[in-house]
PDB file of N, CA and C in Angstrom:
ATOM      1  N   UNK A   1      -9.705 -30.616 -16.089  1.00  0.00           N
ATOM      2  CA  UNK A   1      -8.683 -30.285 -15.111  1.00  0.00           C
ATOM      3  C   UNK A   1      -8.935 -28.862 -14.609  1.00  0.00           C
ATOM      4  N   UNK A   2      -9.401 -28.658 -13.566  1.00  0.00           N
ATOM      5  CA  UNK A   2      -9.362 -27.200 -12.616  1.00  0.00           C
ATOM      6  C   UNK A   2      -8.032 -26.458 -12.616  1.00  0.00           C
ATOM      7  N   UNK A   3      -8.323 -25.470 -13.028  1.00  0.00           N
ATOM      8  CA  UNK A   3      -7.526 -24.354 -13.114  1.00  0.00           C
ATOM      9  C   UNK A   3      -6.484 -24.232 -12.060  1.00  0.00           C
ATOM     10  N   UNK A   4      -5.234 -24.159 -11.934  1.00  0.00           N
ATOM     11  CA  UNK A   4      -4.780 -24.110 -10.330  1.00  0.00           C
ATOM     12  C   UNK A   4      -4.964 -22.333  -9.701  1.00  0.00           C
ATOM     13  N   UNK A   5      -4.747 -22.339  -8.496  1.00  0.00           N
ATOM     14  CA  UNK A   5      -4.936 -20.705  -7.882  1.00  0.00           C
ATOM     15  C   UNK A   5      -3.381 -21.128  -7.537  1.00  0.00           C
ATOM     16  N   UNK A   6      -3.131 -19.658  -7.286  1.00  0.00           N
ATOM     17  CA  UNK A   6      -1.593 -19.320  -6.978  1.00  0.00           C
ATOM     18  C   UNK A   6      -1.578 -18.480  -5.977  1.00  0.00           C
ATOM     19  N   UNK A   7      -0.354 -18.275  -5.005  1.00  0.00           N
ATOM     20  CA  UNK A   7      -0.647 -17.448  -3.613  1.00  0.00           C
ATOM     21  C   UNK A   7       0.619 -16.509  -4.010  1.00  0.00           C
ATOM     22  N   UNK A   8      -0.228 -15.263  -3.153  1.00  0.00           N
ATOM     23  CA  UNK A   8       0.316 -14.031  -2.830  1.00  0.00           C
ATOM     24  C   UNK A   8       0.478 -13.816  -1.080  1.00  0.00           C
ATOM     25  N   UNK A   9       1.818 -13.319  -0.779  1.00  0.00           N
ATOM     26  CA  UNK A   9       1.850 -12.782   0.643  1.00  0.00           C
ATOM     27  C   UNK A   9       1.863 -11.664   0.611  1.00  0.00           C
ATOM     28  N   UNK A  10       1.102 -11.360   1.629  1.00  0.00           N
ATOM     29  CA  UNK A  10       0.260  -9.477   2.258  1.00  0.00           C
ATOM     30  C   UNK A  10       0.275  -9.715   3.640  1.00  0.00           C
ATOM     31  N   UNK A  11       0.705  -8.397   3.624  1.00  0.00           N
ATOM     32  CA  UNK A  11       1.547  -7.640   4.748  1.00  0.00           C
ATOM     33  C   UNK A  11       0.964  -6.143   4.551  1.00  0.00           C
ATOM     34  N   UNK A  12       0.563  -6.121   5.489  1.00  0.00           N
ATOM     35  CA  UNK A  12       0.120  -4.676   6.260  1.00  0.00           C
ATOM     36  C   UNK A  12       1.215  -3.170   7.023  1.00  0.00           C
ATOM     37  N   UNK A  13       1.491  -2.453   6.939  1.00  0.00           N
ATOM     38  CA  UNK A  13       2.390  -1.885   7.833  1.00  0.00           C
ATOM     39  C   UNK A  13       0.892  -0.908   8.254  1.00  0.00           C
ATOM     40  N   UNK A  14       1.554  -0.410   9.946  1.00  0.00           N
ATOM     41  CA  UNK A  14       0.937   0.454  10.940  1.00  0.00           C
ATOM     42  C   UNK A  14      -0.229   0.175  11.093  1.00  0.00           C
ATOM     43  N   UNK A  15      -1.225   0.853  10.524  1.00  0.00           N
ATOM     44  CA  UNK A  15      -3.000   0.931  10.952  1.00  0.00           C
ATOM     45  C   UNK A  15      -3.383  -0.267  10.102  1.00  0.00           C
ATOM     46  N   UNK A  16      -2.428  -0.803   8.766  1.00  0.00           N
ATOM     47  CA  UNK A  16      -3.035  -1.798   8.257  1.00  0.00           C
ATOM     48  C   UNK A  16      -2.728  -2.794   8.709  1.00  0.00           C
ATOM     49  N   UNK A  17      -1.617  -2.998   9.317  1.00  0.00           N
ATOM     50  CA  UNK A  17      -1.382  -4.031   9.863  1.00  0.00           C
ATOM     51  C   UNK A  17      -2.017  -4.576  11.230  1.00  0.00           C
ATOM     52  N   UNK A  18      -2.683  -3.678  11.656  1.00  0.00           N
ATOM     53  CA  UNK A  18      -4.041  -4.173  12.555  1.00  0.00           C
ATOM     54  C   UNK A  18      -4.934  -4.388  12.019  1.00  0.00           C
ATOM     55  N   UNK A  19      -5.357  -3.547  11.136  1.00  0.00           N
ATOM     56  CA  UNK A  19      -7.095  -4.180  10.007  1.00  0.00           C
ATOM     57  C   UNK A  19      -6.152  -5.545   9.372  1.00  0.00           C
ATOM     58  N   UNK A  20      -5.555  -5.728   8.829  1.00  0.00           N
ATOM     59  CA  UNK A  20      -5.396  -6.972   8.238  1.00  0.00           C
ATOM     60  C   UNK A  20      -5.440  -8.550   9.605  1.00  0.00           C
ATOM     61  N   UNK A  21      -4.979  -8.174  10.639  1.00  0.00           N
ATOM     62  CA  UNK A  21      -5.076  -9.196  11.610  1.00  0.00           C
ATOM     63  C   UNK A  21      -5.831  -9.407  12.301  1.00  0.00           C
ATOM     64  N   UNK A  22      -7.004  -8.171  12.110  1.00  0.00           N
ATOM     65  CA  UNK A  22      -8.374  -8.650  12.745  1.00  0.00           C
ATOM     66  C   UNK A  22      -8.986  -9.172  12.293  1.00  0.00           C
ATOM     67  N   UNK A  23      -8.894  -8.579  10.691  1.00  0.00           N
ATOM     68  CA  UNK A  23      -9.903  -9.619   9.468  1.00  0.00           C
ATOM     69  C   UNK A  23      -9.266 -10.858   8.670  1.00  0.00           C
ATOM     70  N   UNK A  24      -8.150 -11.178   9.352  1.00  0.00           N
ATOM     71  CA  UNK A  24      -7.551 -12.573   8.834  1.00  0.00           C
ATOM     72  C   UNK A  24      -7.245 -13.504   9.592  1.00  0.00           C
ATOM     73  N   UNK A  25      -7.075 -12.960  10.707  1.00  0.00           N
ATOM     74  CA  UNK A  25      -5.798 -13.449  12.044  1.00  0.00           C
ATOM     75  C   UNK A  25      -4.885 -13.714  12.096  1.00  0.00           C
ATOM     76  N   UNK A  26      -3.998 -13.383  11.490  1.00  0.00           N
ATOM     77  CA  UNK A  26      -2.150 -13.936  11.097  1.00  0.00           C
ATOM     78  C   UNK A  26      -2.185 -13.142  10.090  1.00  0.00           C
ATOM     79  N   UNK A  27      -0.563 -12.767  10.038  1.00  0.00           N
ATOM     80  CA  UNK A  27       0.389 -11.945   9.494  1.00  0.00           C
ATOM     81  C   UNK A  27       1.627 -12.990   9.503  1.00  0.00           C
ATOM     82  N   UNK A  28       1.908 -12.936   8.021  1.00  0.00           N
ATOM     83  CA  UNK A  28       1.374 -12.500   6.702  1.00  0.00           C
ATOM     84  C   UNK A  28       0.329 -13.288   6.277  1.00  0.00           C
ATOM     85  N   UNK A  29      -0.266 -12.546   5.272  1.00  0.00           N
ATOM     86  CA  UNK A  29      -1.696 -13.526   4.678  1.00  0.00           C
ATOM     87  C   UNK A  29      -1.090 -14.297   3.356  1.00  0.00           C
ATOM     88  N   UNK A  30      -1.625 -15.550   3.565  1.00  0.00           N
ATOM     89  CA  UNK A  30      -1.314 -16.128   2.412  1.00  0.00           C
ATOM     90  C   UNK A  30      -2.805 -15.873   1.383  1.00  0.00           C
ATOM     91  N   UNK A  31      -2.645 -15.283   0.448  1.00  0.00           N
ATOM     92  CA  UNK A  31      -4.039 -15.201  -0.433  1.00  0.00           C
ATOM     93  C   UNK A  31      -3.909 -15.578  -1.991  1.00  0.00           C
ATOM     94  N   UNK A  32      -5.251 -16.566  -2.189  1.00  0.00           N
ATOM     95  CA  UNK A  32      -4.636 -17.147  -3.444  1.00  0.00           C
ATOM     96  C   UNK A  32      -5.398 -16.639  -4.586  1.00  0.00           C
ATOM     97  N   UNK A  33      -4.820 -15.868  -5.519  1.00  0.00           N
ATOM     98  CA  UNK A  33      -5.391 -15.368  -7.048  1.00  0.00           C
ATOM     99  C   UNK A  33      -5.161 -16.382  -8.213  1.00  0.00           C
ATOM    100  N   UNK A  34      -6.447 -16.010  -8.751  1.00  0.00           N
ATOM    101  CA  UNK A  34      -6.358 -16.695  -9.882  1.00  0.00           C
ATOM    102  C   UNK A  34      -5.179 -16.187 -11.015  1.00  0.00           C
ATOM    103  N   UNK A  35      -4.572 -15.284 -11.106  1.00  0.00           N
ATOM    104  CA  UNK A  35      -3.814 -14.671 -11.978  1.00  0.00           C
ATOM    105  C   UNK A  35      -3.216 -13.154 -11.757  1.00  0.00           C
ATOM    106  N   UNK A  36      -2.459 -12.288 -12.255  1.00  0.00           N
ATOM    107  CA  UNK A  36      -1.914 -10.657 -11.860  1.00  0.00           C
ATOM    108  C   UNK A  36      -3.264 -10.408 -11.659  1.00  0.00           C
ATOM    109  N   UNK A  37      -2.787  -9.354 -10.363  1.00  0.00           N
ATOM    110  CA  UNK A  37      -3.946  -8.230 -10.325  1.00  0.00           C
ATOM    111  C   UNK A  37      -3.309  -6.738  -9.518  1.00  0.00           C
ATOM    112  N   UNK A  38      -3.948  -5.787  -9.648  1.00  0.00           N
ATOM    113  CA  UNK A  38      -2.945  -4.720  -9.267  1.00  0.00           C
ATOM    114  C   UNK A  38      -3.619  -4.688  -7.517  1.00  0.00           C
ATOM    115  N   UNK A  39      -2.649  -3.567  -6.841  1.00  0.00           N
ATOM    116  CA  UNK A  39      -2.645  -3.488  -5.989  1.00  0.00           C
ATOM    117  C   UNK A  39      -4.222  -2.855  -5.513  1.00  0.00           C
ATOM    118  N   UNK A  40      -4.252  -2.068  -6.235  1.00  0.00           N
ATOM    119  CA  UNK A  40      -5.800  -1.244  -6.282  1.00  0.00           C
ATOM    120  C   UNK A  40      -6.611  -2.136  -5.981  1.00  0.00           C
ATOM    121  N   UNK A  41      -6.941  -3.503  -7.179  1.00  0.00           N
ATOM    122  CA  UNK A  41      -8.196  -4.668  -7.164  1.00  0.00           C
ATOM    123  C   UNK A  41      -7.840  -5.488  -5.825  1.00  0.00           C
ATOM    124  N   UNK A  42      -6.605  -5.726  -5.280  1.00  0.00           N
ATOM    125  CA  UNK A  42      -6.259  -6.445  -4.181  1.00  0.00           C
ATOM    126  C   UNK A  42      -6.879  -5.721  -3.078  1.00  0.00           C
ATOM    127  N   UNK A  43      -6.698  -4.638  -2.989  1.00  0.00           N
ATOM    128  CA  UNK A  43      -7.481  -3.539  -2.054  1.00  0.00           C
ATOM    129  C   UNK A  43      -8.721  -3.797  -1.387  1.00  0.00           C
ATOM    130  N   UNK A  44      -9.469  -3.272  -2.825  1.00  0.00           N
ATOM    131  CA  UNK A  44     -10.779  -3.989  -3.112  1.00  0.00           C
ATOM    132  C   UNK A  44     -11.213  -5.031  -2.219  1.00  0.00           C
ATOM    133  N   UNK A  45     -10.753  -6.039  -2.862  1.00  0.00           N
ATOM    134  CA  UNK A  45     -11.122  -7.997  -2.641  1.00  0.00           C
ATOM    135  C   UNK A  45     -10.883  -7.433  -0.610  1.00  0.00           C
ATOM    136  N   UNK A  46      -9.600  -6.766  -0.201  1.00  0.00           N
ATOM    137  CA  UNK A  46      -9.383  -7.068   1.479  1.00  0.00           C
ATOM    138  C   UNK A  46     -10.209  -6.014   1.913  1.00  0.00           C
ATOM    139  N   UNK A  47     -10.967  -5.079   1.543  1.00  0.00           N
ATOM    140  CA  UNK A  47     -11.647  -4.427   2.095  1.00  0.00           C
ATOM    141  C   UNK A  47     -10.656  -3.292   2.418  1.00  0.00           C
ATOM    142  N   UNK A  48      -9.727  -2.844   2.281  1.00  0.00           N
ATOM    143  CA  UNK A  48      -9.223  -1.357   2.272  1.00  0.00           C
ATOM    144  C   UNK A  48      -9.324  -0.535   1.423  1.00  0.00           C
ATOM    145  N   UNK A  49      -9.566   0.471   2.342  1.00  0.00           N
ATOM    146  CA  UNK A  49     -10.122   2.022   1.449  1.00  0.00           C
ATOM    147  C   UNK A  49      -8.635   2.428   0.744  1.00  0.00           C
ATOM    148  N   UNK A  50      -8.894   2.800  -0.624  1.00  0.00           N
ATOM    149  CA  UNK A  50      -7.931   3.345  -1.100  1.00  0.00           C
ATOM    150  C   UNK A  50      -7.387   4.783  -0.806  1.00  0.00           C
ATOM    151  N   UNK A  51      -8.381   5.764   0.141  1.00  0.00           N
ATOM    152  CA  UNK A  51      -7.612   6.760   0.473  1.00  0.00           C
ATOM    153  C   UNK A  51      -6.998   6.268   2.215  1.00  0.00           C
ATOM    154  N   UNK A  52      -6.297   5.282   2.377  1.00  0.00           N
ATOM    155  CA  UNK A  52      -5.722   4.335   3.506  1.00  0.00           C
ATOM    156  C   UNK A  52      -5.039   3.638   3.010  1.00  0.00           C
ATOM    157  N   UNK A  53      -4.369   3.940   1.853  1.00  0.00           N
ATOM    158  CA  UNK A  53      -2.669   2.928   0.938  1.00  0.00           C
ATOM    159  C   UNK A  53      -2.034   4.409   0.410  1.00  0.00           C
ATOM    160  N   UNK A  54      -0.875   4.880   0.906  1.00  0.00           N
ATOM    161  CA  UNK A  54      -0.460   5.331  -0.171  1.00  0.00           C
ATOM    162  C   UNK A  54       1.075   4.624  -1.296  1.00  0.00           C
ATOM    163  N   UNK A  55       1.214   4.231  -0.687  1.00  0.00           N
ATOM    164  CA  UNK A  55       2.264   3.226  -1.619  1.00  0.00           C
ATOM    165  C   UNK A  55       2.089   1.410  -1.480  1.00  0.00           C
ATOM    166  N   UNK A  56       2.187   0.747  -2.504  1.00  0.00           N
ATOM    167  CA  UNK A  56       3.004  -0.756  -1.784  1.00  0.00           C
ATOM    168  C   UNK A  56       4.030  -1.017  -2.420  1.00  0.00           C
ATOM    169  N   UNK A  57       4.245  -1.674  -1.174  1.00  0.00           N
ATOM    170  CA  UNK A  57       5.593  -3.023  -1.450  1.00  0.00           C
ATOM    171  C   UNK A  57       5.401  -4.213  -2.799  1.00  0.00           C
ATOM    172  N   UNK A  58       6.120  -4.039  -3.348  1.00  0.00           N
ATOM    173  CA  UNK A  58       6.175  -5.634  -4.485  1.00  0.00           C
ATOM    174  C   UNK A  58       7.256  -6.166  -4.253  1.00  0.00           C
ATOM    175  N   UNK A  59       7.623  -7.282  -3.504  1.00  0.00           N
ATOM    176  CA  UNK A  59       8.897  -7.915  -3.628  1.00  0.00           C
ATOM    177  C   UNK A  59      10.583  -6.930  -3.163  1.00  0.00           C
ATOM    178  N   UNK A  60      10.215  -6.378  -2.164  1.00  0.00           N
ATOM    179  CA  UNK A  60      11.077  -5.552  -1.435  1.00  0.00           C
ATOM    180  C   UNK A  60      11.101  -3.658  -2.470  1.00  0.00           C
ATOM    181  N   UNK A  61      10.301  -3.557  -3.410  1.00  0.00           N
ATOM    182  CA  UNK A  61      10.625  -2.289  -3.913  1.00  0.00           C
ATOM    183  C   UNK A  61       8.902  -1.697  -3.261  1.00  0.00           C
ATOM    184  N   UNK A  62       9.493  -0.531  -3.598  1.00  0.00           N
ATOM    185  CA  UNK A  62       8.328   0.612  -3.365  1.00  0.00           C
ATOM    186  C   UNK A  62       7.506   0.773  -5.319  1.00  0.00           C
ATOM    187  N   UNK A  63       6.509   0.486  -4.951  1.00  0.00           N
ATOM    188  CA  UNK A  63       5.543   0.609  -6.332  1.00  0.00           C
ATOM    189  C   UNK A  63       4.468   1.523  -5.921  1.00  0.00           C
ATOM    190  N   UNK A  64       3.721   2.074  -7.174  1.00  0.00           N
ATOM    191  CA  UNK A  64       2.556   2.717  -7.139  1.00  0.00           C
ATOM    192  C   UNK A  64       1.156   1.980  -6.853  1.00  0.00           C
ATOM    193  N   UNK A  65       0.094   2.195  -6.467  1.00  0.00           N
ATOM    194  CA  UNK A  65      -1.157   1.283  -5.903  1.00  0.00           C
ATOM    195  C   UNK A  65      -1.784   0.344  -7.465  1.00  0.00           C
ATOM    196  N   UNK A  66      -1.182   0.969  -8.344  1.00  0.00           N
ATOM    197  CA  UNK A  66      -1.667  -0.117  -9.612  1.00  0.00           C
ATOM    198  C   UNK A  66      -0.817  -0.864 -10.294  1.00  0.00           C
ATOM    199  N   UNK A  67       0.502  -0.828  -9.540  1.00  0.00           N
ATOM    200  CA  UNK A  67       1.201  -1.927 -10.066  1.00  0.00           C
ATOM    201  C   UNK A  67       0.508  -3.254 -10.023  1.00  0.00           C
ATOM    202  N   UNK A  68       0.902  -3.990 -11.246  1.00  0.00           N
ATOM    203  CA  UNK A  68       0.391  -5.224 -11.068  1.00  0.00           C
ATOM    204  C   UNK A  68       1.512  -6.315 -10.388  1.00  0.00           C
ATOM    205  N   UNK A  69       1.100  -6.980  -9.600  1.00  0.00           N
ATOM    206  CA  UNK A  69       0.950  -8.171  -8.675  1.00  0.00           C
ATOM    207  C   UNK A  69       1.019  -9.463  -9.088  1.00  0.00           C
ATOM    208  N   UNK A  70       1.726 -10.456  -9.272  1.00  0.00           N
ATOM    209  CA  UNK A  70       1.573 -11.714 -10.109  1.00  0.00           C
ATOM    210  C   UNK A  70       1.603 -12.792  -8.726  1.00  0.00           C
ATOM    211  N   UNK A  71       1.346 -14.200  -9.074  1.00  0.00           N
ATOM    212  CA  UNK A  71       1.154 -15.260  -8.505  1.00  0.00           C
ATOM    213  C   UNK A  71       2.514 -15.114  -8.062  1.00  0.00           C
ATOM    214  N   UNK A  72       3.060 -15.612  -6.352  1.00  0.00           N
ATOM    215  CA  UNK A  72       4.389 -15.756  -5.813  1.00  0.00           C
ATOM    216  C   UNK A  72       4.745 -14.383  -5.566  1.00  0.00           C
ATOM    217  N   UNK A  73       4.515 -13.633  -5.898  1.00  0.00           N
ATOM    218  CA  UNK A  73       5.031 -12.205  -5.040  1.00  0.00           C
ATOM    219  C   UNK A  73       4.876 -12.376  -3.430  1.00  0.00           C
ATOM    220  N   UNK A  74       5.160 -11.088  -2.764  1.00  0.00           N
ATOM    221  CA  UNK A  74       5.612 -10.745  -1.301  1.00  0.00           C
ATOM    222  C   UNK A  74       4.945  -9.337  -1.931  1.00  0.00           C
ATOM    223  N   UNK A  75       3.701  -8.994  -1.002  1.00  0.00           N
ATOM    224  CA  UNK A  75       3.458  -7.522  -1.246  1.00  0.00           C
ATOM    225  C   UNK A  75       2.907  -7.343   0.183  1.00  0.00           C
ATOM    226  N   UNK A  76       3.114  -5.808   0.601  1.00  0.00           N
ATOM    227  CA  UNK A  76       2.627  -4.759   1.581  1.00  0.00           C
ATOM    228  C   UNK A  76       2.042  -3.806   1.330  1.00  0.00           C
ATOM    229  N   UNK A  77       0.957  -3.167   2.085  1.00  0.00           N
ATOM    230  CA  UNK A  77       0.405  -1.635   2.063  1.00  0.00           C
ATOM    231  C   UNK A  77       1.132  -0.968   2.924  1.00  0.00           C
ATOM    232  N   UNK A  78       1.434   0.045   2.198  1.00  0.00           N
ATOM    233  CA  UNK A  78       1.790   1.368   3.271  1.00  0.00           C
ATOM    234  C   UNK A  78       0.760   2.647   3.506  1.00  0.00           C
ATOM    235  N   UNK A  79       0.684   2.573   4.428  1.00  0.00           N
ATOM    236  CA  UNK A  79      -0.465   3.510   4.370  1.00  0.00           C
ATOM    237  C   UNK A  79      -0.013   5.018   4.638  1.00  0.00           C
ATOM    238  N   UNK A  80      -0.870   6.574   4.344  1.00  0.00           N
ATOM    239  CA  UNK A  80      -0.083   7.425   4.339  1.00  0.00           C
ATOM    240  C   UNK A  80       0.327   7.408   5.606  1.00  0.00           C
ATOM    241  N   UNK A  81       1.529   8.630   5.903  1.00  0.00           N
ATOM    242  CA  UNK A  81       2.177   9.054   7.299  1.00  0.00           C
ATOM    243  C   UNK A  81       3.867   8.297   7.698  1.00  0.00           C
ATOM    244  N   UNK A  82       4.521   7.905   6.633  1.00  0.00           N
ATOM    245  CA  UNK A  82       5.827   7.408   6.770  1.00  0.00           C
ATOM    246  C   UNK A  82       6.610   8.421   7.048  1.00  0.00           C
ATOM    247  N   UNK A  83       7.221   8.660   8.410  1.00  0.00           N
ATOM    248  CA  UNK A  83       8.235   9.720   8.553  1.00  0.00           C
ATOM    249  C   UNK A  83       8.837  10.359   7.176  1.00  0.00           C
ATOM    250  N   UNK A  84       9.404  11.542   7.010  1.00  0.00           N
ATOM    251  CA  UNK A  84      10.077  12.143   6.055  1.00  0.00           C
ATOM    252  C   UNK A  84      11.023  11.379   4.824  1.00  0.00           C
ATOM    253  N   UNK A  85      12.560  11.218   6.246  1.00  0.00           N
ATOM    254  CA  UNK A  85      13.492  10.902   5.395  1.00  0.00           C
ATOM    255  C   UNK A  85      13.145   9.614   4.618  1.00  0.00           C
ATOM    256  N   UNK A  86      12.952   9.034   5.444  1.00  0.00           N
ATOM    257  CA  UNK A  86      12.253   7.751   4.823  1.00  0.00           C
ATOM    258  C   UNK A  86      11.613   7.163   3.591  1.00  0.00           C
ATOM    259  N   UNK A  87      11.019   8.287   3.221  1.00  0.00           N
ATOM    260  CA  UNK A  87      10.028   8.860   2.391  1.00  0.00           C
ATOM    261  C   UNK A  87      10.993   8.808   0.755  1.00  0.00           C
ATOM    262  N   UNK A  88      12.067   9.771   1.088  1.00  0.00           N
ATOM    263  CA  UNK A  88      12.673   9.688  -0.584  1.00  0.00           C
ATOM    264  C   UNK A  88      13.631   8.527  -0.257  1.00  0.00           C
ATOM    265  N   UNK A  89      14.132   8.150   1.084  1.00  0.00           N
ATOM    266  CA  UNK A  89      14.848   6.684   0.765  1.00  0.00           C
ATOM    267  C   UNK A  89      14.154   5.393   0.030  1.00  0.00           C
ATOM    268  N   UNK A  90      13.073   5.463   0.550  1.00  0.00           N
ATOM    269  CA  UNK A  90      12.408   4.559  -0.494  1.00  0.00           C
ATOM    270  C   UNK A  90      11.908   4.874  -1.185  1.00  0.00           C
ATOM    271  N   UNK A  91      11.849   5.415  -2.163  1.00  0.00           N
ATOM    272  CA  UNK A  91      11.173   5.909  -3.285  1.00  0.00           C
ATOM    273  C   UNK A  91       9.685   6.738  -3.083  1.00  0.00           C
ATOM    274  N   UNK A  92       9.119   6.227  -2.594  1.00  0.00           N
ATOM    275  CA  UNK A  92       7.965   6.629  -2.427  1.00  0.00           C
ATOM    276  C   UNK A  92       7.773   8.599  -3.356  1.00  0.00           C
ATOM    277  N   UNK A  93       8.367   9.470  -3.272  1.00  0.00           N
ATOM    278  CA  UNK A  93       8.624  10.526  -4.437  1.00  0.00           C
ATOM    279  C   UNK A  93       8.105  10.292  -5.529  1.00  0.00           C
ATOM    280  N   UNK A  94       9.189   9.216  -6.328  1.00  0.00           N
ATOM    281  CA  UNK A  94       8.528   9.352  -7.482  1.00  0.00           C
ATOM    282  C   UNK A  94       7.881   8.188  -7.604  1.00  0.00           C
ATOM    283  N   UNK A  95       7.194   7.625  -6.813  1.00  0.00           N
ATOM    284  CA  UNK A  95       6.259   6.847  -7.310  1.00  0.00           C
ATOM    285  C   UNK A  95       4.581   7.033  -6.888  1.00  0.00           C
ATOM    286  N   UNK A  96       4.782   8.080  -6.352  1.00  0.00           N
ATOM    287  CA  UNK A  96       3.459   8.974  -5.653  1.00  0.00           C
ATOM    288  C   UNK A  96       2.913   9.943  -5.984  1.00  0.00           C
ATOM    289  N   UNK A  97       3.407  10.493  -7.320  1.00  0.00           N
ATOM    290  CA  UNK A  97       2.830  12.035  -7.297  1.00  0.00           C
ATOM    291  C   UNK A  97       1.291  11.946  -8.011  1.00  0.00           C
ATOM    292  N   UNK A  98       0.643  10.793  -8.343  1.00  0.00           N
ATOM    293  CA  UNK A  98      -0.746  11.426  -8.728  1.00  0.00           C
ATOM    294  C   UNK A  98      -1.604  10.573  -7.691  1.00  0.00           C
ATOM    295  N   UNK A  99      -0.868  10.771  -6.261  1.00  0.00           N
ATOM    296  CA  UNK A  99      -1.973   9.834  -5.475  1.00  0.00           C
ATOM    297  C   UNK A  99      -2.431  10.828  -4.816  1.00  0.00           C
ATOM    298  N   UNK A 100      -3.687  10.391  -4.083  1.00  0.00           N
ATOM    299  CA  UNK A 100      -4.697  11.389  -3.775  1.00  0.00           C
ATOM    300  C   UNK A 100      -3.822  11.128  -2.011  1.00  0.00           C
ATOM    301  N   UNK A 101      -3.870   9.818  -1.773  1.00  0.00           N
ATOM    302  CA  UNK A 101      -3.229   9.604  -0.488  1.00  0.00           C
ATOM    303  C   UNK A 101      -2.094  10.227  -0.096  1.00  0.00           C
ATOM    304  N   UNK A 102      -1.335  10.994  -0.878  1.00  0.00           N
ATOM    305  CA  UNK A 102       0.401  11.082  -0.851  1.00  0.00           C
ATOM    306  C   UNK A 102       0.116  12.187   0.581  1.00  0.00           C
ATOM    307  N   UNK A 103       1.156  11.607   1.384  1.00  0.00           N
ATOM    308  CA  UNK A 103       1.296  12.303   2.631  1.00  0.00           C
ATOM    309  C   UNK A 103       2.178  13.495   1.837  1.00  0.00           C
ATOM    310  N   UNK A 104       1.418  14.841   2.102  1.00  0.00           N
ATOM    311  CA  UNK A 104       1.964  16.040   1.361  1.00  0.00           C
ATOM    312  C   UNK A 104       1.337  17.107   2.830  1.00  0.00           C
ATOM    313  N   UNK A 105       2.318  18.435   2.700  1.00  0.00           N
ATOM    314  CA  UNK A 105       2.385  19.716   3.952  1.00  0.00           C
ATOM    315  C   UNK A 105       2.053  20.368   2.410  1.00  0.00           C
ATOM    316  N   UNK A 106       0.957  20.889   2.443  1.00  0.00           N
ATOM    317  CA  UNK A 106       0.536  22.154   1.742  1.00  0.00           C
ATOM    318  C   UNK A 106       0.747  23.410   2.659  1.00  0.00           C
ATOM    319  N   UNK A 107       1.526  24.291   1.267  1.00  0.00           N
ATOM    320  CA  UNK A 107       1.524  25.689   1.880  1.00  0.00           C
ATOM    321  C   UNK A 107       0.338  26.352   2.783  1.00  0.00           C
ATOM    322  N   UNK A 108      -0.699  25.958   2.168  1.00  0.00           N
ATOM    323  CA  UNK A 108      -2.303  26.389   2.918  1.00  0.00           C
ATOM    324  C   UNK A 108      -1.984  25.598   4.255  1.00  0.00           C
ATOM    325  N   UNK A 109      -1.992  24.692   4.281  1.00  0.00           N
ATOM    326  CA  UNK A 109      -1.492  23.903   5.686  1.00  0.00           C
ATOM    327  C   UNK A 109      -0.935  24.770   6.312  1.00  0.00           C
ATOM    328  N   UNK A 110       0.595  24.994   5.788  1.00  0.00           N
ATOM    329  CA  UNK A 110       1.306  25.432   6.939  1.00  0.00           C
ATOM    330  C   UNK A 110       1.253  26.926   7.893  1.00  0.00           C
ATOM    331  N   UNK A 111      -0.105  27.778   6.980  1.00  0.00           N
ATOM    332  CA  UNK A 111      -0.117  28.963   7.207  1.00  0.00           C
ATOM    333  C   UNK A 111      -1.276  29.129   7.979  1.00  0.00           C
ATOM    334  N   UNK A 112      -2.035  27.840   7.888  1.00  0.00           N
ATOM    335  CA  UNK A 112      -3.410  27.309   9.037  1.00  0.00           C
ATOM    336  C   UNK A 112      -3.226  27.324  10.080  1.00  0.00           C
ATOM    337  N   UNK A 113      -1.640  26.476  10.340  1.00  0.00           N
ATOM    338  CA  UNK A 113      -1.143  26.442  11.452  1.00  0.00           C
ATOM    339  C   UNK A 113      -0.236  27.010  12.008  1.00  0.00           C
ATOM    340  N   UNK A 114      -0.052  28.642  11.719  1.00  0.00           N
ATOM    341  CA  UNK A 114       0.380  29.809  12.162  1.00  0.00           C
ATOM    342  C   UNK A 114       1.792  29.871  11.553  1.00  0.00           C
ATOM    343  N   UNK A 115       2.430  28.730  10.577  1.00  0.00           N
ATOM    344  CA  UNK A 115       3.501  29.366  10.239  1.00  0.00           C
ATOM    345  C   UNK A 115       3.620  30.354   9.060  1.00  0.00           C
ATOM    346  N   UNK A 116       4.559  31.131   8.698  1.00  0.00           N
ATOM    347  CA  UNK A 116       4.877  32.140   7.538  1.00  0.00           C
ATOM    348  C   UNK A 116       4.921  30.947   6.592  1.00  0.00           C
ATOM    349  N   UNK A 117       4.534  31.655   5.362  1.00  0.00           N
ATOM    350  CA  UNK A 117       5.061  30.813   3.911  1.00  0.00           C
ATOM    351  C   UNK A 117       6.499  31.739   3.726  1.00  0.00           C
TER     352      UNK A 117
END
């Protein structure tokens, strides 16, 4: 008896949500895994660069890029650049601080671009 595969829906927001509909053609993707896998290895398998996710979606919450993913979920990439407020309404804070992606204004930034620290 063959193993069954199980499906995941992916969903793209902004720049991914154009790479995902060029390289699939429809939104949402139905994609079928053999078992959990985190968001990172899902990455992978669709061909997105991991410095181009900084958060996803699992089932309407905001998770980190290695949450794991099970058969029947609803997941999205967010990629960096989500307006501000937005930003601690959905969590994205604390579920971002050791990403390399995290849309962050460094002091060096802001003094590049002529403002005072």
């Amino acid at each position: 008896m063959a193993e069954e595969k199980k499906t995941i829906e992916i969903r793209g927001f902004l720049q991914l949500d154009a790479f995902l509909r060029k390289k699939f053609g429809t939104m949402p993707i139905f994609y079928d895994i053999d078992g959990p896998i985190t968001g990172l290895e899902l990455s992978r398998e669709l061909g997105i660069k991991r410095e181009d996710i900084e958060v996803i979606f699992v089932n309407g919450f905001v998770q980190e890029v290695n949450y794991v993913i099970h058969p029947g979920d609803r997941m999205a990439f967010l990629p960096p650049g989500c307006p501000g407020p937005y930003r601690i309404a959905l969590g994205f804070y604390g579920k971002n601080q050791g990403n390399s992606a995290n849309f962050k204004i460094k002091k060096e930034d802001r003094q590049q671009e002529g403002e005072k620290p």
